[in-house]
C-alpha atoms as a PDB file:
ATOM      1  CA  UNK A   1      -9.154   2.438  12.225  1.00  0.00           C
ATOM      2  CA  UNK A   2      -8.241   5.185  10.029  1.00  0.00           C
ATOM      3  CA  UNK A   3      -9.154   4.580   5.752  1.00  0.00           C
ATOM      4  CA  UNK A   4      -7.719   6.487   3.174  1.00  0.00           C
ATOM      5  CA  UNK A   5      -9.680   9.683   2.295  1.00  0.00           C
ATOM      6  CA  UNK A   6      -8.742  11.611  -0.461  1.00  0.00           C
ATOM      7  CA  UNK A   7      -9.573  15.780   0.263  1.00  0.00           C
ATOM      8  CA  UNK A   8      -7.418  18.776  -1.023  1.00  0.00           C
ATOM      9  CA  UNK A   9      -8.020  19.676   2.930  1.00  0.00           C
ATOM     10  CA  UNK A  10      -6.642  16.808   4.510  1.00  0.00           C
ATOM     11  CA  UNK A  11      -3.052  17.460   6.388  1.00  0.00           C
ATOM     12  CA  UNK A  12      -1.255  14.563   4.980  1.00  0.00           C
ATOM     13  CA  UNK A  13       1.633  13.591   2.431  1.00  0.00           C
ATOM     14  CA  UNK A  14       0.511  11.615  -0.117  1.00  0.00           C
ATOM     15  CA  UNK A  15       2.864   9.093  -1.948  1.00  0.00           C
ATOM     16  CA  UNK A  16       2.189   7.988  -5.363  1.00  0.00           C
ATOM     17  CA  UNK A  17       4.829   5.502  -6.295  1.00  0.00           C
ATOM     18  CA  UNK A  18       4.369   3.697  -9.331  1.00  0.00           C
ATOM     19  CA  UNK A  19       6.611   0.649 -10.206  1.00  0.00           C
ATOM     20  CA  UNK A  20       7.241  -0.989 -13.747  1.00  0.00           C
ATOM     21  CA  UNK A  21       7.544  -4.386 -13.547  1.00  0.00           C
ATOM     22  CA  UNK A  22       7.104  -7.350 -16.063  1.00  0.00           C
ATOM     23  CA  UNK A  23       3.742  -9.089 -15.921  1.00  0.00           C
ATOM     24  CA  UNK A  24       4.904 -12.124 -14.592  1.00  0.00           C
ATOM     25  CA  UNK A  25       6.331 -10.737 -11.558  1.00  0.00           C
ATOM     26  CA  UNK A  26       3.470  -8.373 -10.666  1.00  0.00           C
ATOM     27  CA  UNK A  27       1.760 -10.491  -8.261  1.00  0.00           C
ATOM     28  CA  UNK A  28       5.257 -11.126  -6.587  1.00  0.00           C
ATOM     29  CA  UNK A  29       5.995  -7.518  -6.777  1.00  0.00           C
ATOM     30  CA  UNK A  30       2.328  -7.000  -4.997  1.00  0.00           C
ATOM     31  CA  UNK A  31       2.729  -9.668  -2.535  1.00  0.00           C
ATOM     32  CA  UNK A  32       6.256  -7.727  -1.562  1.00  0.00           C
ATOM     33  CA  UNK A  33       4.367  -4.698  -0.699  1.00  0.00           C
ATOM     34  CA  UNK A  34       1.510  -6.294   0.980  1.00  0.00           C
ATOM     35  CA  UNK A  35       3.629  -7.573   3.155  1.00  0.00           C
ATOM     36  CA  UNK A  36       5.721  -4.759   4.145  1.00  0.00           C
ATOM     37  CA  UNK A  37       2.960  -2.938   4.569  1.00  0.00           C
ATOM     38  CA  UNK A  38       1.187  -5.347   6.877  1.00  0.00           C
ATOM     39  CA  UNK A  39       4.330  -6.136   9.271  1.00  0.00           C
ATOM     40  CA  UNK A  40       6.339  -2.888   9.109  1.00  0.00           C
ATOM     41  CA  UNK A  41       5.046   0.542   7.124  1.00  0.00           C
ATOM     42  CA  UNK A  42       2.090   0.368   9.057  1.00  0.00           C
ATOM     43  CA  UNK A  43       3.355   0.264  12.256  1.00  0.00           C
ATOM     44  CA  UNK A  44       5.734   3.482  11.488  1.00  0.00           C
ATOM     45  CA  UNK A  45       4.960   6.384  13.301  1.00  0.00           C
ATOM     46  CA  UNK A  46       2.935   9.129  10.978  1.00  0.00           C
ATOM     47  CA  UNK A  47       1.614   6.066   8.641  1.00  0.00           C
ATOM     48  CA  UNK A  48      -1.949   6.824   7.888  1.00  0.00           C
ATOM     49  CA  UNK A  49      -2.915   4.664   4.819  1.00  0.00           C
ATOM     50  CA  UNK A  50      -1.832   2.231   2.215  1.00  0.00           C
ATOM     51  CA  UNK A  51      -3.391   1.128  -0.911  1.00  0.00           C
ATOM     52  CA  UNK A  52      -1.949  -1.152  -3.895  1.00  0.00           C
ATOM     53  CA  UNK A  53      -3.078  -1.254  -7.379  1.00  0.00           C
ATOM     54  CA  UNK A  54      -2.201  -3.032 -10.069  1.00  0.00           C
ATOM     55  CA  UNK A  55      -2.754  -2.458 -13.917  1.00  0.00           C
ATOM     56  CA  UNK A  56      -4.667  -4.472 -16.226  1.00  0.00           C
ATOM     57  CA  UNK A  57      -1.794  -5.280 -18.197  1.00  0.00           C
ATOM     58  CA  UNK A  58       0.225  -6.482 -15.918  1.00  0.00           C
ATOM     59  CA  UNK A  59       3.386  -3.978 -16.256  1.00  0.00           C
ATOM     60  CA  UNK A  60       2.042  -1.522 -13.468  1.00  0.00           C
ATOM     61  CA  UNK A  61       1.787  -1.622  -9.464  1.00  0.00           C
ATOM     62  CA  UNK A  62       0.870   1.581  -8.081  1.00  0.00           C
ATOM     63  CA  UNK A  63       1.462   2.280  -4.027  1.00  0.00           C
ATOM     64  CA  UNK A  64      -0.932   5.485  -2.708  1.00  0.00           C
ATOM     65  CA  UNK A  65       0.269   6.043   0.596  1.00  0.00           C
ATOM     66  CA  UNK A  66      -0.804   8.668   2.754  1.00  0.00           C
ATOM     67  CA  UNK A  67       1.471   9.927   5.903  1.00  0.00           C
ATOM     68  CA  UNK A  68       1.047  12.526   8.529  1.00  0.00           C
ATOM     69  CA  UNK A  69       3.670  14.548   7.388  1.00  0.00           C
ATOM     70  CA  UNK A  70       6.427  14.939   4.733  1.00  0.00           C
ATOM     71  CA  UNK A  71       8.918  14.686   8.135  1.00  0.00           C
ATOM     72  CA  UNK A  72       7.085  11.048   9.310  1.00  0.00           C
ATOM     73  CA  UNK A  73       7.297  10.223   5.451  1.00  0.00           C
ATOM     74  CA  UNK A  74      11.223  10.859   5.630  1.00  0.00           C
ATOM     75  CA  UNK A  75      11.526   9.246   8.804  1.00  0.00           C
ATOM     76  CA  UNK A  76      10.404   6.133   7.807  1.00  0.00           C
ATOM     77  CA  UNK A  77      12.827   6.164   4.531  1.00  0.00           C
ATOM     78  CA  UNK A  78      15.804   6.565   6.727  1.00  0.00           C
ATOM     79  CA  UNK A  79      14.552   3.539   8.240  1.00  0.00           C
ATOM     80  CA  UNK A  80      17.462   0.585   7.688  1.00  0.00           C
ATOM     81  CA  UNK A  81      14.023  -1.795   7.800  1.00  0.00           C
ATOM     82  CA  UNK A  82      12.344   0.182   5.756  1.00  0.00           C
ATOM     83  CA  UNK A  83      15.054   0.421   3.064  1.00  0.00           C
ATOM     84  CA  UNK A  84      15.670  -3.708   3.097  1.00  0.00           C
ATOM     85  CA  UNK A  85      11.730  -3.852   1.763  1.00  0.00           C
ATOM     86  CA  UNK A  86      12.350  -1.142  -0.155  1.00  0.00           C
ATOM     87  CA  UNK A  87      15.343  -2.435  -2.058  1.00  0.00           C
ATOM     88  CA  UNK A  88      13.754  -5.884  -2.649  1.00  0.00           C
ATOM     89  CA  UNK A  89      11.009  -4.419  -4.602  1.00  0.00           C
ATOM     90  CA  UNK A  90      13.741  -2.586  -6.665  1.00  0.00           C
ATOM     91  CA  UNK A  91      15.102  -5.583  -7.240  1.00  0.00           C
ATOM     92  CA  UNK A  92      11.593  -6.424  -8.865  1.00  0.00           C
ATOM     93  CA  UNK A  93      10.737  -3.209 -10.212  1.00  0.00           C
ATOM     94  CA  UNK A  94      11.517   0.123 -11.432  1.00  0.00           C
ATOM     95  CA  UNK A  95       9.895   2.837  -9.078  1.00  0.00           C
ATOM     96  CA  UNK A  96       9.029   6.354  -9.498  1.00  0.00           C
ATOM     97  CA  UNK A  97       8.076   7.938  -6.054  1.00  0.00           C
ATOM     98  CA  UNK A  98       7.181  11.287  -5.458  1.00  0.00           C
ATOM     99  CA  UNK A  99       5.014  13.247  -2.521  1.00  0.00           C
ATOM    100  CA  UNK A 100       1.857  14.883  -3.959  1.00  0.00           C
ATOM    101  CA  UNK A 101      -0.876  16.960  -2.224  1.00  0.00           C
ATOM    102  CA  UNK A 102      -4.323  16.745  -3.704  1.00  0.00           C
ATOM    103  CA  UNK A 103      -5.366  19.530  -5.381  1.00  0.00           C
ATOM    104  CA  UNK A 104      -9.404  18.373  -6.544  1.00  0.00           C
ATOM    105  CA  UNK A 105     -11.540  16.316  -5.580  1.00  0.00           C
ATOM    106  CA  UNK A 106     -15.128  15.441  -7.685  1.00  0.00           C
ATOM    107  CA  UNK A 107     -17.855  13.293  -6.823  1.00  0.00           C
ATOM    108  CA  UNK A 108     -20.957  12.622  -8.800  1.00  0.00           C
END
């Protein structure tokens, strides 16, 4: 099973896609992604990782994703299954997506 590891040497795209969303549809927002994750994003080819968070406050659900490649990442957007899940948690929430690679990494 492969985890999420987070090193500035690691060959992977990393998504950081952070959603605004009203506290009382958080945990509907998060259940959305779960999901989607669980029966389709990780069965994509190039997935590698997914990992949901959700702010204190309520008003925040942040999706680190980590893919093989920028191309698998693109891939799977073009995806009409994809973009149905996709689109229903835009109906939820604002998103702001955007590939990152890591650049540091500290450990006490």
């Amino acid at each position: 099973m492969t985890t999420t590891t987070i090193d500035p040497n690691a060959d992977v795209a990393t998504l950081i896609n952070t959603f605004t969303v009203v506290p009382e549809r958080q945990r509907e927002l998060v259940d959305l992604l779960v999901r989607a994750t669980e029966e389709v994003m990780q069965h994509r080819p190039g997935f590698v990782a997914a990992n949901i968070h959700t702010s204190l406050d309520g008003t925040r659900v942040t999706n680190y994703a980590q893919w093989e490649s920028v191309q698998a990442f693109q891939e799977m957007l073009a995806d009409p299954v994809c973009q149905e899940h996709m689109s229903a948690a835009r109906e939820i929430a604002d998103a702001e997506p955007f590939l990152y690679e890591v650049a540091s990494v500290h450990h006490s």
